[in-house]
C-alpha atoms as a PDB file:
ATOM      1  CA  UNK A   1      34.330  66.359-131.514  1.00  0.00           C
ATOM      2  CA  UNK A   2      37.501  68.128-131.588  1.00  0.00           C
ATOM      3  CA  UNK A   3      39.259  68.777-128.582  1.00  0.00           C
ATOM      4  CA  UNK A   4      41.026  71.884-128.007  1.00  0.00           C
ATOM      5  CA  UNK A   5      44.212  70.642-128.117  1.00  0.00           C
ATOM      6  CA  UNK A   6      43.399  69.218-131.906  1.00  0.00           C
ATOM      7  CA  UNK A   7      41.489  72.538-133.111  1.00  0.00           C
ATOM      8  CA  UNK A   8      43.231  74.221-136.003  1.00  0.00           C
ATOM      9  CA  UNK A   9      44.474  78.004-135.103  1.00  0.00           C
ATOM     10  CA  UNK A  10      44.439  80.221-138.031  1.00  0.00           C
ATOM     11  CA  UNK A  11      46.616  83.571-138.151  1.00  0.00           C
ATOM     12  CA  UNK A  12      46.257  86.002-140.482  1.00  0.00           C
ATOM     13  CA  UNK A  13      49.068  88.570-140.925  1.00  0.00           C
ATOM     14  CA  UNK A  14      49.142  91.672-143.224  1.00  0.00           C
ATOM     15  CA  UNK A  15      52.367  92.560-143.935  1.00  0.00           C
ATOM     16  CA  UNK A  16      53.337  95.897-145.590  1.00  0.00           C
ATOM     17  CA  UNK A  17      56.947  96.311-146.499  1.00  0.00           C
ATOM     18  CA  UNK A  18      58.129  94.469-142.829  1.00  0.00           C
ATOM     19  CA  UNK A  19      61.479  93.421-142.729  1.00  0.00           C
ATOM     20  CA  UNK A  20      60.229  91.533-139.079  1.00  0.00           C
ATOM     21  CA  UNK A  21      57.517  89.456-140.867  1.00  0.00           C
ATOM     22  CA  UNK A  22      60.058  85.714-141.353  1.00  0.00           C
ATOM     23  CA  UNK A  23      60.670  86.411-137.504  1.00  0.00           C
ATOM     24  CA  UNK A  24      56.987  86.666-136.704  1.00  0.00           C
ATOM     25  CA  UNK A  25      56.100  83.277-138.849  1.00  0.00           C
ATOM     26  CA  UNK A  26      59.093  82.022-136.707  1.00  0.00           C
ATOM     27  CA  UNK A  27      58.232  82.742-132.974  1.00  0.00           C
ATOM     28  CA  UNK A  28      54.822  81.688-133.726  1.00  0.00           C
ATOM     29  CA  UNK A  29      55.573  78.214-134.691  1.00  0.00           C
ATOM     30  CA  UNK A  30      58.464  78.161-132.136  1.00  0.00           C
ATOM     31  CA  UNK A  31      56.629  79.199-129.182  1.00  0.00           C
ATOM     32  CA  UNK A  32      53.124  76.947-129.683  1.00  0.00           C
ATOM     33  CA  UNK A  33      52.426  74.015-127.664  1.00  0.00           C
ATOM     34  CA  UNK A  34      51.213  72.784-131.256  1.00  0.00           C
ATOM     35  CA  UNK A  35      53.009  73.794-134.053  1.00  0.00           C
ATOM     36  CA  UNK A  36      50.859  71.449-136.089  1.00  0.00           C
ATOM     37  CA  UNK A  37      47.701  72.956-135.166  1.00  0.00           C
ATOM     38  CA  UNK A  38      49.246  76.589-136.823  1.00  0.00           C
ATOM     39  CA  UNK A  39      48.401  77.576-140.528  1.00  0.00           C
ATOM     40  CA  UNK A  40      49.554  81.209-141.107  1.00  0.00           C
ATOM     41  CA  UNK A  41      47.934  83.235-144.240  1.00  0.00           C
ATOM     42  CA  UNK A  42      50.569  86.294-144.984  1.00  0.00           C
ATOM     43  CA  UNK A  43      49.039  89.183-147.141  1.00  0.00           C
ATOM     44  CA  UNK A  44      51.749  91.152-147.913  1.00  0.00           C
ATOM     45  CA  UNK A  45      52.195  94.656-150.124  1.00  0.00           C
ATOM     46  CA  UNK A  46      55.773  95.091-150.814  1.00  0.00           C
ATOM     47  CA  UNK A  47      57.981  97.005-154.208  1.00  0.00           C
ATOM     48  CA  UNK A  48      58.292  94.612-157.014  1.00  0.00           C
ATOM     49  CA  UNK A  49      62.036  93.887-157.911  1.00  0.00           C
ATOM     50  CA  UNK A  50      63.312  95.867-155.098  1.00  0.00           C
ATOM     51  CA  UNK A  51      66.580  95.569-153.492  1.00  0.00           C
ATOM     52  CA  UNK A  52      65.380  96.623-150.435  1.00  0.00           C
ATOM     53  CA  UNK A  53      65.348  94.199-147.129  1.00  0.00           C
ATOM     54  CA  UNK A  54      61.972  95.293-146.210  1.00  0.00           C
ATOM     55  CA  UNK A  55      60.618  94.179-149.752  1.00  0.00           C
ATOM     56  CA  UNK A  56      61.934  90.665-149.346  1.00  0.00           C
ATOM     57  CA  UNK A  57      59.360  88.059-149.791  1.00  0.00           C
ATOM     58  CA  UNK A  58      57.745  87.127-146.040  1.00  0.00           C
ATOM     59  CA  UNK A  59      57.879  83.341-146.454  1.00  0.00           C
ATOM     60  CA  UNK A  60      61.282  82.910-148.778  1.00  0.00           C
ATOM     61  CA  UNK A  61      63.173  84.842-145.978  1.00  0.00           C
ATOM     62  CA  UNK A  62      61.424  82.836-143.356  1.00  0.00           C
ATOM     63  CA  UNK A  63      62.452  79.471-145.086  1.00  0.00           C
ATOM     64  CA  UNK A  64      66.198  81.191-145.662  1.00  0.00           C
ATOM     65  CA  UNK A  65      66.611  82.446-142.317  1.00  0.00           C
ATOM     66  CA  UNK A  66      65.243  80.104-139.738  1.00  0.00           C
END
């Protein structure tokens, strides 16, 4: 039996067009007592081919920025 400092914590984020998103995935990793224990889904809705910062990929501008 798992204890509750082994059980898997699932987050689910829906993103539309948020420039904040890389900073969420960020301070939720950063601030758990586990990061290991964290796997983050990100559904996001954003403006194909748009030069726009709020269109940027979630998890590319996580992996660029932090």
């Amino acid at each position: 039996r798992e204890s509750a400092y082994e059980t898997p914590i699932h987050l689910l984020i829906a993103s539309f067009r948020d420039r904040l998103c890389p900073r969420t995935l960020h301070n939720a990793f950063v601030r758990a007592e586990n990061p290991h224990r964290i796997y983050i889904r990100v559904l996001e809705q954003t403006l194909h081919d748009s030069e726009i910062v709020d269109d940027d990929d979630c998890w590319k501008r996580y992996c660029q920025d932090y």
